[in-house]
PDB file of N, CA and C in Angstrom:
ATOM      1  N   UNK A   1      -6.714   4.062  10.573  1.00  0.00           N
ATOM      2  CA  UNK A   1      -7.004   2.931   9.730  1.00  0.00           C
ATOM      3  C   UNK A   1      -5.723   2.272   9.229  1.00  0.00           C
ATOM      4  N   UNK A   2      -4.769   3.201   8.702  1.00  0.00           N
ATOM      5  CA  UNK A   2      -3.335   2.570   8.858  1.00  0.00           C
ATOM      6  C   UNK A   2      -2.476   2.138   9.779  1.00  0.00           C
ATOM      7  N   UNK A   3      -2.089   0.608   9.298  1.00  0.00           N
ATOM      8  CA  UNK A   3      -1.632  -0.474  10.350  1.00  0.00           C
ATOM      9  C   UNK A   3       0.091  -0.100  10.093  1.00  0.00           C
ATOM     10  N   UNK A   4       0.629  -0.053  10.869  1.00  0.00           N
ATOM     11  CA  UNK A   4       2.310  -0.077  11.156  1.00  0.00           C
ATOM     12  C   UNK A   4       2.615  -1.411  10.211  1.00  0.00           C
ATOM     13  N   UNK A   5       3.699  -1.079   9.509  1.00  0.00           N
ATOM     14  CA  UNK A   5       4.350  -1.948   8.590  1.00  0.00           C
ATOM     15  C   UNK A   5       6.333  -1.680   8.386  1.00  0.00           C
ATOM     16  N   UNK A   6       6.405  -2.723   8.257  1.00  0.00           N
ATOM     17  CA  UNK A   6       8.130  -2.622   8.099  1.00  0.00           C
ATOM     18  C   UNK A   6       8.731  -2.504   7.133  1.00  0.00           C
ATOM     19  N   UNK A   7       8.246  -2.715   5.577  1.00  0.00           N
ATOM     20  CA  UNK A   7       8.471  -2.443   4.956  1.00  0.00           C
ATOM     21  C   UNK A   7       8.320  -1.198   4.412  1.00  0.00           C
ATOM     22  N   UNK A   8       8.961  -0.374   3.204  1.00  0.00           N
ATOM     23  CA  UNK A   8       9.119   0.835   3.009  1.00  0.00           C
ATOM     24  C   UNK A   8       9.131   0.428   1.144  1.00  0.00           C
ATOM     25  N   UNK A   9       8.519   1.452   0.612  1.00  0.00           N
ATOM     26  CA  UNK A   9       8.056   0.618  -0.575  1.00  0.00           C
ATOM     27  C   UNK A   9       8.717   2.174  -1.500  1.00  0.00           C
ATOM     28  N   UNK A  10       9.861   1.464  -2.885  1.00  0.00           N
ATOM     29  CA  UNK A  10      10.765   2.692  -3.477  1.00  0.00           C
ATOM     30  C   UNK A  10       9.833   2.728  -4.604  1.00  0.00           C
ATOM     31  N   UNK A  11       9.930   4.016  -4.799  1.00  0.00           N
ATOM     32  CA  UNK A  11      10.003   4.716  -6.689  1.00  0.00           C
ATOM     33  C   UNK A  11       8.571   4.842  -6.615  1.00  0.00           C
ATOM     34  N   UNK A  12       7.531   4.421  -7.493  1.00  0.00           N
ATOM     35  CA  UNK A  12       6.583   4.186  -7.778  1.00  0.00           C
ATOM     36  C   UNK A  12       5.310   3.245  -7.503  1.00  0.00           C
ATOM     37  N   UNK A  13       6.025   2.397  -6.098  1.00  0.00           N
ATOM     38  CA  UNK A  13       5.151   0.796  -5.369  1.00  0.00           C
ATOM     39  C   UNK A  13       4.897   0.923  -4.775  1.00  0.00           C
ATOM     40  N   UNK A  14       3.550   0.440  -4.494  1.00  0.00           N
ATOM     41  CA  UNK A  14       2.466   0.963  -3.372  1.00  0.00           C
ATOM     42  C   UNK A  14       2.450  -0.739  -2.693  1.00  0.00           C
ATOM     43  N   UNK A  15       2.341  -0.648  -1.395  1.00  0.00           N
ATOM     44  CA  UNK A  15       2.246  -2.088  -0.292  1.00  0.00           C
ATOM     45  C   UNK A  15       0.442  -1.941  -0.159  1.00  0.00           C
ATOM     46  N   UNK A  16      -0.049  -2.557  -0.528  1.00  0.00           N
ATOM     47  CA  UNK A  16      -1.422  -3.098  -0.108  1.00  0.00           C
ATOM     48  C   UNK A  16      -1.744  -4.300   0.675  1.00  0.00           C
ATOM     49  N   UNK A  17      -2.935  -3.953   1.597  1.00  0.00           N
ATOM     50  CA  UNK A  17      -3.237  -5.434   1.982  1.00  0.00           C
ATOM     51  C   UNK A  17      -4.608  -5.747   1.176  1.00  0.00           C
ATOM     52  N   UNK A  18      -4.456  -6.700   0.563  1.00  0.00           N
ATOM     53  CA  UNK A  18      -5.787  -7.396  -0.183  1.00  0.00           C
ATOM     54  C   UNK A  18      -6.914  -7.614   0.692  1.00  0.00           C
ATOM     55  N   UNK A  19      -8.350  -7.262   0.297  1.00  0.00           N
ATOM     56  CA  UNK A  19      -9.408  -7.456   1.097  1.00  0.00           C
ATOM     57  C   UNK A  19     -10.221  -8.424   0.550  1.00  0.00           C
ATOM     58  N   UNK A  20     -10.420  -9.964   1.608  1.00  0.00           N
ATOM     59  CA  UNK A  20     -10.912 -10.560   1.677  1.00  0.00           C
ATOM     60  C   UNK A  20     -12.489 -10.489   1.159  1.00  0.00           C
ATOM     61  N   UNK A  21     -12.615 -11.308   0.258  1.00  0.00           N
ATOM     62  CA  UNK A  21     -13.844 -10.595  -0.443  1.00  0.00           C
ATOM     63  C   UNK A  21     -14.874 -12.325   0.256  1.00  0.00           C
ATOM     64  N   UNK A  22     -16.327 -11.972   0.312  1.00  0.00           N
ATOM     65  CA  UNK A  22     -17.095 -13.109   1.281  1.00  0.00           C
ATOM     66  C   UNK A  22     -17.031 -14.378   0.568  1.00  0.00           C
ATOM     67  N   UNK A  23     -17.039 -15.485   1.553  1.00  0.00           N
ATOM     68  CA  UNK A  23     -16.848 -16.853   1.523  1.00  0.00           C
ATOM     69  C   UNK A  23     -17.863 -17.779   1.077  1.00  0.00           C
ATOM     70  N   UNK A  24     -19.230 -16.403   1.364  1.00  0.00           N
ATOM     71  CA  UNK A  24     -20.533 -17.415   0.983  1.00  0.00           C
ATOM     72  C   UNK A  24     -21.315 -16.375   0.006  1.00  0.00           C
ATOM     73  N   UNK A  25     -21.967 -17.437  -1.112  1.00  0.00           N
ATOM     74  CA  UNK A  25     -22.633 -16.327  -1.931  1.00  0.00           C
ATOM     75  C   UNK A  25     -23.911 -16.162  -1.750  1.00  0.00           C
ATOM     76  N   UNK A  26     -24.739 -15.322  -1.981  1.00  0.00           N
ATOM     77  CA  UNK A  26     -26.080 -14.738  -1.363  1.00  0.00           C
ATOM     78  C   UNK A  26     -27.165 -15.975  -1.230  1.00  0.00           C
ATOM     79  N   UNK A  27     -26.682 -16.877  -2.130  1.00  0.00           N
ATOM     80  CA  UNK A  27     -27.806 -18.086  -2.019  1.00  0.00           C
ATOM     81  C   UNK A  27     -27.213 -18.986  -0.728  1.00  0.00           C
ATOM     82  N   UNK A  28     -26.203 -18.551  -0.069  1.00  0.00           N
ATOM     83  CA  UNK A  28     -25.635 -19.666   1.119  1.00  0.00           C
ATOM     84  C   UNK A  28     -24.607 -20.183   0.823  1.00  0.00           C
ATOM     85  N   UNK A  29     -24.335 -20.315  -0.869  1.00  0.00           N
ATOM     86  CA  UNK A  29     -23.273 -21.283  -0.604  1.00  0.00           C
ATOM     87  C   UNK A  29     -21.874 -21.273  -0.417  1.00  0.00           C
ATOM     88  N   UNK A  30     -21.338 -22.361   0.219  1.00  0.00           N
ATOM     89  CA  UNK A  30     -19.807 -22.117   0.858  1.00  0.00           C
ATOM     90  C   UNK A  30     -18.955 -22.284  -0.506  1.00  0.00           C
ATOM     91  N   UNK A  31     -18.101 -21.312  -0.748  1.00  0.00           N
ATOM     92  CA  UNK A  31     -17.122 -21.434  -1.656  1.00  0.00           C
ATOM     93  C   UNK A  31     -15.503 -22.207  -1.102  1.00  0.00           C
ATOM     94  N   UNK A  32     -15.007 -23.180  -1.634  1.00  0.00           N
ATOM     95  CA  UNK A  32     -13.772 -23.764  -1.587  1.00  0.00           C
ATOM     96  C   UNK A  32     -13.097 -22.988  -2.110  1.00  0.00           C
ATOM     97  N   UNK A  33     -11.988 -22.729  -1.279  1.00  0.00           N
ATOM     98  CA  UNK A  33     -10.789 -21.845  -1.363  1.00  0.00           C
ATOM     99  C   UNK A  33     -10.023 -22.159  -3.146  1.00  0.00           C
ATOM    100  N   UNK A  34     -10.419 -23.365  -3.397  1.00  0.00           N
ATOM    101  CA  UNK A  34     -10.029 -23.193  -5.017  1.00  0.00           C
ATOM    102  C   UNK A  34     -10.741 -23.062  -5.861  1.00  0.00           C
ATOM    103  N   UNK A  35     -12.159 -22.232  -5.747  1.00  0.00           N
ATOM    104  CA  UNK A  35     -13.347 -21.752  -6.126  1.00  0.00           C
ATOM    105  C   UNK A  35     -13.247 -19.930  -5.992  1.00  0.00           C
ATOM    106  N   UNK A  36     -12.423 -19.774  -5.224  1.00  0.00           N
ATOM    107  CA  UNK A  36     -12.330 -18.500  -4.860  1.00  0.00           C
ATOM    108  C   UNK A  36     -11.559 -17.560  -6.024  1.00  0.00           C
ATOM    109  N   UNK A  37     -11.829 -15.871  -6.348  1.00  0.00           N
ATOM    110  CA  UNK A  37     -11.390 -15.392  -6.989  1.00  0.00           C
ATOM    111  C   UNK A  37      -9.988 -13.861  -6.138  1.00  0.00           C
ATOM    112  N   UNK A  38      -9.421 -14.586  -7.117  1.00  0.00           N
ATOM    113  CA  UNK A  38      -8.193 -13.638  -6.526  1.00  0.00           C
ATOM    114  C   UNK A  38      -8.839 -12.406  -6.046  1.00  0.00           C
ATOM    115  N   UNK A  39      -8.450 -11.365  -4.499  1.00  0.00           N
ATOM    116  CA  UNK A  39      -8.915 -10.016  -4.477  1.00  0.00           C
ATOM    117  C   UNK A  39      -8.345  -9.029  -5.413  1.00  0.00           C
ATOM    118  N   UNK A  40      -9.553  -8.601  -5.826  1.00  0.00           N
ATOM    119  CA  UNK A  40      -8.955  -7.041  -6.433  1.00  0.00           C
ATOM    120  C   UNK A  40      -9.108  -5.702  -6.199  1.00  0.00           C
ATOM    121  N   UNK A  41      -9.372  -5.631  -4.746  1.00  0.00           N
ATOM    122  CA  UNK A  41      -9.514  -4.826  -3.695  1.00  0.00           C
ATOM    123  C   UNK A  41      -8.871  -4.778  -2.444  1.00  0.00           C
ATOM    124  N   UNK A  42      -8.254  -3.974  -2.223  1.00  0.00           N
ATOM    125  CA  UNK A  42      -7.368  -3.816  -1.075  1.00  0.00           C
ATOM    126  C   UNK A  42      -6.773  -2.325  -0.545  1.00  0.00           C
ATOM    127  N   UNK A  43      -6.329  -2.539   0.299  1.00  0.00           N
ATOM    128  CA  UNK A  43      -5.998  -0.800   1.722  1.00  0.00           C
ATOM    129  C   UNK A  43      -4.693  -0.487   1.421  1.00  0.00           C
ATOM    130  N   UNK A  44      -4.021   0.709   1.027  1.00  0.00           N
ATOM    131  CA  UNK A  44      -3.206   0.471   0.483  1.00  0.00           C
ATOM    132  C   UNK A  44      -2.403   1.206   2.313  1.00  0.00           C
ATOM    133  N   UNK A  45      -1.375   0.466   2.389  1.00  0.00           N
ATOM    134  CA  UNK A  45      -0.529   0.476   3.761  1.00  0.00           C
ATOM    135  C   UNK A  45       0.265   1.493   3.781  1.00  0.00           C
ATOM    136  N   UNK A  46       1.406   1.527   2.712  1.00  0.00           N
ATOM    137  CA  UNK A  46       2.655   2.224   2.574  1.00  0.00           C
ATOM    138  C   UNK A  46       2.787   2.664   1.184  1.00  0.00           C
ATOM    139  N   UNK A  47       3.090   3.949   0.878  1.00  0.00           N
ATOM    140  CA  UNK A  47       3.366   4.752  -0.761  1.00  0.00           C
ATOM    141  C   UNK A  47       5.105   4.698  -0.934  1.00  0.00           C
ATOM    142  N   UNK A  48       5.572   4.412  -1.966  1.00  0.00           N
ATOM    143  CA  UNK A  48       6.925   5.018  -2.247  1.00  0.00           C
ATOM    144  C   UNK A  48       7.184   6.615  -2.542  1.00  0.00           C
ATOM    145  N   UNK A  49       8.125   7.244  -2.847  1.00  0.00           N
ATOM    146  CA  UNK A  49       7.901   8.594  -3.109  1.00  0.00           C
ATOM    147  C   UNK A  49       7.732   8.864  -4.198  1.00  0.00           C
ATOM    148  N   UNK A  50       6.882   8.129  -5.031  1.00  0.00           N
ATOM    149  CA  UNK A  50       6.749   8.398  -6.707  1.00  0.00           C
ATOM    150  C   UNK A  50       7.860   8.088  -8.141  1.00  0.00           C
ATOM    151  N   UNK A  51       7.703   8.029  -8.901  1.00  0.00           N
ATOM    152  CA  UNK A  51       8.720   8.169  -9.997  1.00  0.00           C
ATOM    153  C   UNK A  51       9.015   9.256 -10.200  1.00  0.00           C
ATOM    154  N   UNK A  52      10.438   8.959 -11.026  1.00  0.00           N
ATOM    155  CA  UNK A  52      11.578  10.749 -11.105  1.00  0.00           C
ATOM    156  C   UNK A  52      10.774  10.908 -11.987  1.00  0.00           C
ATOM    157  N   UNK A  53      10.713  12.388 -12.435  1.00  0.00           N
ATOM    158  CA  UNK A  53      10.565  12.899 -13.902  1.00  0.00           C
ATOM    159  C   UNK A  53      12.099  13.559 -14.444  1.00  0.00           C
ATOM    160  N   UNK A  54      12.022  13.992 -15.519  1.00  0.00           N
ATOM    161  CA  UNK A  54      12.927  14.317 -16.386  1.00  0.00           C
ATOM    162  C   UNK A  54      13.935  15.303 -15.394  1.00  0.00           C
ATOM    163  N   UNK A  55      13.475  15.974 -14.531  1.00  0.00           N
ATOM    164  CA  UNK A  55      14.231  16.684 -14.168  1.00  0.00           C
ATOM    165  C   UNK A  55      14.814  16.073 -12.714  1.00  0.00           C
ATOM    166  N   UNK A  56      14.515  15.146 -12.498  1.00  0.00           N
ATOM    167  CA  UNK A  56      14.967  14.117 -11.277  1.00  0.00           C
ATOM    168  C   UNK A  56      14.464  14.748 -10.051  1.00  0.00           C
ATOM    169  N   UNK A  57      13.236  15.584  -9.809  1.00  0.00           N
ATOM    170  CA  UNK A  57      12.585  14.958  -8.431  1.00  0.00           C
ATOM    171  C   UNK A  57      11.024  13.870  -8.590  1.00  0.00           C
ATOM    172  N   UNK A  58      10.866  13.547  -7.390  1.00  0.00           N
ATOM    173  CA  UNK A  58      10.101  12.567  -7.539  1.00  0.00           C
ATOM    174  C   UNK A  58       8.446  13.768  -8.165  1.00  0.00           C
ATOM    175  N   UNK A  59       7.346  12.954  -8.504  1.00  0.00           N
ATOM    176  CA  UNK A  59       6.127  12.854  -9.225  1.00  0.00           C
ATOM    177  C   UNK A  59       5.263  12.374  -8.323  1.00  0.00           C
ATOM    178  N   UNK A  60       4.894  13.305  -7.587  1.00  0.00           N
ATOM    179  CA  UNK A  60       3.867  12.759  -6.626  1.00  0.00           C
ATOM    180  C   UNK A  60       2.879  11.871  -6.568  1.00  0.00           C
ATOM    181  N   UNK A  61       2.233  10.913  -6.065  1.00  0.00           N
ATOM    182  CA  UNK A  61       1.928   9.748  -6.475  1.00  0.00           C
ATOM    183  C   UNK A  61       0.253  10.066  -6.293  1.00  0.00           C
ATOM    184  N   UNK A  62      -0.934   9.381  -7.040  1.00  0.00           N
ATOM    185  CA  UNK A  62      -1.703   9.786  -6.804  1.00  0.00           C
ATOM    186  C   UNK A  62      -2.844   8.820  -5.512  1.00  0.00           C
ATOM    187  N   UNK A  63      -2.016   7.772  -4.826  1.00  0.00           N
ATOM    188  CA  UNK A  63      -2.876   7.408  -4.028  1.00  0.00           C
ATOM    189  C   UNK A  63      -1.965   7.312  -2.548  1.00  0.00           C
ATOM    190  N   UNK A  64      -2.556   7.176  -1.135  1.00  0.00           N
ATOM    191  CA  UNK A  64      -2.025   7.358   0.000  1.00  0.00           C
ATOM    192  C   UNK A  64      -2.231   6.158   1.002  1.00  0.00           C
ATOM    193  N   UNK A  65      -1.563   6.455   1.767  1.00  0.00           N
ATOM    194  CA  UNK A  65      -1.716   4.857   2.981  1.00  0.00           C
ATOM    195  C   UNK A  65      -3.684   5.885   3.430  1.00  0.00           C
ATOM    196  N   UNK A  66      -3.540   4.380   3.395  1.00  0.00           N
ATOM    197  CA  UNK A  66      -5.475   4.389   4.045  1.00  0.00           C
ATOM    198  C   UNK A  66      -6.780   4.109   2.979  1.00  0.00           C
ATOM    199  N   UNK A  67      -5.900   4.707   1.453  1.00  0.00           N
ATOM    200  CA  UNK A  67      -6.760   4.659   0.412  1.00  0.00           C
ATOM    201  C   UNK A  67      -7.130   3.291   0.577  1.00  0.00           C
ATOM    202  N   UNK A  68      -8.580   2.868  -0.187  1.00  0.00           N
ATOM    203  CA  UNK A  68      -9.152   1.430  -0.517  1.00  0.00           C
ATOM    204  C   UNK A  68      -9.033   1.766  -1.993  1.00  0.00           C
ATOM    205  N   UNK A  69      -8.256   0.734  -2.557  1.00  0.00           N
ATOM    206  CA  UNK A  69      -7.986   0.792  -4.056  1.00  0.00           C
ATOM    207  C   UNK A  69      -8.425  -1.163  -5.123  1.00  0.00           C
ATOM    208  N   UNK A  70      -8.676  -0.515  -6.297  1.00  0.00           N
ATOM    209  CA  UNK A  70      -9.194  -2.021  -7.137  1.00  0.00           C
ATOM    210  C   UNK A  70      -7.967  -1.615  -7.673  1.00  0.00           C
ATOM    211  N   UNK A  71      -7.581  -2.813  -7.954  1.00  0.00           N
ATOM    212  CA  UNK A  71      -6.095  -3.185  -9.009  1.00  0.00           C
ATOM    213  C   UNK A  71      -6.257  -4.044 -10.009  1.00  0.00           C
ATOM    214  N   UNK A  72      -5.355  -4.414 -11.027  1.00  0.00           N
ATOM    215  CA  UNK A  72      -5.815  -5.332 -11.780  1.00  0.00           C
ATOM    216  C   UNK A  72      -5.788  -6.703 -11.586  1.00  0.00           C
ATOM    217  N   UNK A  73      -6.387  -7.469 -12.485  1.00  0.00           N
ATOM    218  CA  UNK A  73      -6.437  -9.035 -11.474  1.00  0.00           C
ATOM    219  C   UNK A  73      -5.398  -9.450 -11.226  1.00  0.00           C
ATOM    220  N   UNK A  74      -4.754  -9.598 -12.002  1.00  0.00           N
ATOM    221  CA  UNK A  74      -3.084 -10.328 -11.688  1.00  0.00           C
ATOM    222  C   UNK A  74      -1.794  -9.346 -11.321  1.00  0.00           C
ATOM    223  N   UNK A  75      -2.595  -8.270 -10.918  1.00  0.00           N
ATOM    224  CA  UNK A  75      -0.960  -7.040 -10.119  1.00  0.00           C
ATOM    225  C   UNK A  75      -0.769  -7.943  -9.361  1.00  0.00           C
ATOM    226  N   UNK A  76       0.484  -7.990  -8.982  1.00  0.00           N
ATOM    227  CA  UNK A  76       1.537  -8.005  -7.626  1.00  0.00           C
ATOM    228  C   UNK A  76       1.592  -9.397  -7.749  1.00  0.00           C
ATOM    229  N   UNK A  77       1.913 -10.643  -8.755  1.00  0.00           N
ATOM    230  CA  UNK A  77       1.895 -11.566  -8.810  1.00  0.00           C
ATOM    231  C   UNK A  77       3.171 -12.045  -8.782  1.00  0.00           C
ATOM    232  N   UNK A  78       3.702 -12.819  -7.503  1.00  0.00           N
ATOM    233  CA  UNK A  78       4.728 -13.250  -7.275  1.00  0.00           C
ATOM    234  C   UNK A  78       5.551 -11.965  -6.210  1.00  0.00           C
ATOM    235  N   UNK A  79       4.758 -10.998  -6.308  1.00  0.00           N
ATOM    236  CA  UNK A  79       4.903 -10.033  -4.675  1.00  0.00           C
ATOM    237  C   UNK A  79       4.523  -9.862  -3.995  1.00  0.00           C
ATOM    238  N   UNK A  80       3.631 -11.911  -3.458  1.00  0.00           N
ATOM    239  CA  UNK A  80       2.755 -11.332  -2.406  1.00  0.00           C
ATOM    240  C   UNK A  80       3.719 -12.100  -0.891  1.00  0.00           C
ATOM    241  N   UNK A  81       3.824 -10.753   0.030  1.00  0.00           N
ATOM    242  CA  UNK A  81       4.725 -11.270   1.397  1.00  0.00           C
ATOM    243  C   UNK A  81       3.390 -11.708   2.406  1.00  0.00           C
ATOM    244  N   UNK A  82       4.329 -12.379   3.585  1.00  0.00           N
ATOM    245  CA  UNK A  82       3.556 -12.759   4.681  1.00  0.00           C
ATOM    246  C   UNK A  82       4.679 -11.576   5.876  1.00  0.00           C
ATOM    247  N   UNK A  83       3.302 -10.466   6.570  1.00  0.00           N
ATOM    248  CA  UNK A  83       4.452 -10.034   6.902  1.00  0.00           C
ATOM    249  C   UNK A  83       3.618 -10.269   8.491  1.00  0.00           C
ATOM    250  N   UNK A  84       2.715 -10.906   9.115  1.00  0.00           N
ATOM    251  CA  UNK A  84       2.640 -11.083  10.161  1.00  0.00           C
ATOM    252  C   UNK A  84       1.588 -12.757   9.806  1.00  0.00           C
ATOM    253  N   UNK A  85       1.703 -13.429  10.848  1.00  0.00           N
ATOM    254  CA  UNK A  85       0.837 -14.362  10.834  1.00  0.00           C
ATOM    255  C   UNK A  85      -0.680 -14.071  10.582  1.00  0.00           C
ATOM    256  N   UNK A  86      -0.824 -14.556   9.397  1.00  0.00           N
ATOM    257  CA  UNK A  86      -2.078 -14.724   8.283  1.00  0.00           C
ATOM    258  C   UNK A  86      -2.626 -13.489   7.745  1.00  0.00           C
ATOM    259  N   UNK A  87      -1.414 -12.673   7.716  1.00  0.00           N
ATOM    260  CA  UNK A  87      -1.368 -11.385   7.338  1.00  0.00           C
ATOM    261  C   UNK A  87      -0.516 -10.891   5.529  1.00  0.00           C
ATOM    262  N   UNK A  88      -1.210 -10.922   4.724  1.00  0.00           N
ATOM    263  CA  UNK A  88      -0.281 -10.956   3.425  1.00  0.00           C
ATOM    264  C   UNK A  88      -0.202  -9.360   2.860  1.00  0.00           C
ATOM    265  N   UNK A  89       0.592  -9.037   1.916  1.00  0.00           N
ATOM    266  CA  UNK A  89       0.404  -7.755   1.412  1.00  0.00           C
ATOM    267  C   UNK A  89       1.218  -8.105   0.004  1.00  0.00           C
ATOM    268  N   UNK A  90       0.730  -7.120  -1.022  1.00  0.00           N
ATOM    269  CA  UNK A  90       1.370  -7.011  -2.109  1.00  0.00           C
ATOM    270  C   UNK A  90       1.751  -5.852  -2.181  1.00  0.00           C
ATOM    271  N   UNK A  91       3.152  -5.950  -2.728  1.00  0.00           N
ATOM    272  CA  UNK A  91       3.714  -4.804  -3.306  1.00  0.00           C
ATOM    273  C   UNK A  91       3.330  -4.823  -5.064  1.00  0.00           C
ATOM    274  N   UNK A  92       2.880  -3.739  -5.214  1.00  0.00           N
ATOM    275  CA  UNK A  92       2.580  -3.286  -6.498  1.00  0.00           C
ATOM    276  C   UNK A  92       2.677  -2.036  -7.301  1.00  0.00           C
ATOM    277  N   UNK A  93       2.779  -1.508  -8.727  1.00  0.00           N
ATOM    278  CA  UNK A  93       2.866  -0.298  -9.069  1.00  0.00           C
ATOM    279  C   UNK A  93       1.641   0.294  -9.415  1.00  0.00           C
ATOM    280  N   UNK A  94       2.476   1.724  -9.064  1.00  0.00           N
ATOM    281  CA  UNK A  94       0.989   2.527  -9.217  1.00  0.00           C
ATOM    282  C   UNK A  94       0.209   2.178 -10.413  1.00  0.00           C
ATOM    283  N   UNK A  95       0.587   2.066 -11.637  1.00  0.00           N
ATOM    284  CA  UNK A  95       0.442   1.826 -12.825  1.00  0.00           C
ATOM    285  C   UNK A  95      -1.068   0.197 -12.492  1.00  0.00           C
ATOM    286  N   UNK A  96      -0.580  -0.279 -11.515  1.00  0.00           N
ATOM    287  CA  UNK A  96      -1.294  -1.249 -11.408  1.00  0.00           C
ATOM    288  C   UNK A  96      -3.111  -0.932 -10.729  1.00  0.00           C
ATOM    289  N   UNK A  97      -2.908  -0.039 -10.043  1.00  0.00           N
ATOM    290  CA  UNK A  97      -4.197   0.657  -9.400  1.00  0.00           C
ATOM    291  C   UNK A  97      -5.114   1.301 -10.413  1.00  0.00           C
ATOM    292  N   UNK A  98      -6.172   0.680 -10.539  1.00  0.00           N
ATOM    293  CA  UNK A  98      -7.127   0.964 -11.418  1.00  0.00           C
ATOM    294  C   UNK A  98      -8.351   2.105 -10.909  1.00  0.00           C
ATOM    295  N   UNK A  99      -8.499   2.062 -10.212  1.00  0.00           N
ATOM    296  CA  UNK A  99      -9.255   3.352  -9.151  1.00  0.00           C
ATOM    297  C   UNK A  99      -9.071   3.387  -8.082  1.00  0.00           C
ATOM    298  N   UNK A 100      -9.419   4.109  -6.990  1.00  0.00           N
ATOM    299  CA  UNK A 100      -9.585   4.502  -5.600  1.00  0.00           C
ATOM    300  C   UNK A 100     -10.829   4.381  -5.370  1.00  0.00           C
ATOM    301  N   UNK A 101     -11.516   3.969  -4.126  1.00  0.00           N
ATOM    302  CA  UNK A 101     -12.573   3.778  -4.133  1.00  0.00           C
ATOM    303  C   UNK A 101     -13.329   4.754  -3.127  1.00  0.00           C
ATOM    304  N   UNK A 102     -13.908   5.644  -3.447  1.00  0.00           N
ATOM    305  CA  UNK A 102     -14.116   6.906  -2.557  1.00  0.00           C
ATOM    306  C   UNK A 102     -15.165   6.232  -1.471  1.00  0.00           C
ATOM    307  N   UNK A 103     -15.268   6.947  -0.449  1.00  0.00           N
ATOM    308  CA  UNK A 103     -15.472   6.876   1.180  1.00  0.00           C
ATOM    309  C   UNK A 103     -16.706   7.745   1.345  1.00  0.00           C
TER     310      UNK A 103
END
């Protein structure tokens, strides 16, 4: 389920790709892209190796590439890359991941 990525994400930042949430709502209708609500659901791609603790090794992080995670509405704002054609991802902190969404 995890897609190859080039980036490598430090300390505590998790690379997600945001999941497209549907275009039409149950009654049919087509939503305009400036009608649309930011995703707050997305796959998370790539983990950093956690934050130090006091004694300087890293703090294992509690989510993994493959997880489907909700974040908060406005994480990763102004960290969102284009890293393949029509392909976006945010880098964000763990701190920002509000659950995991179990499988």
């Amino acid at each position: 389920m995890s897609k190859k990525i080039d980036l490598v994400p430090l300390g505590d930042r998790i690379i997600v790709e945001p999941i497209e949430e549907e275009e039409v709502t149950s009654s049919g209708i087509i939503l305009p892209e400036s009608a649309k609500e930011r995703p707050q659901r997305g796959t998370v791609l790539a983990v950093g190796p956690g934050p130090r603790g006091d004694d300087g090794k890293h703090i294992r992080m509690d989510v993994e590439s493959g997880d489907v995670v909700i974040y908060s509405k406005y994480a990763g704002s102004g960290s969102e890359f284009k890293i393949e054609a029509g392909r976006k991802v945010l880098i964000l902190s763990e701190k920002d991941v509000l659950a995991k969404v179990s499988k």
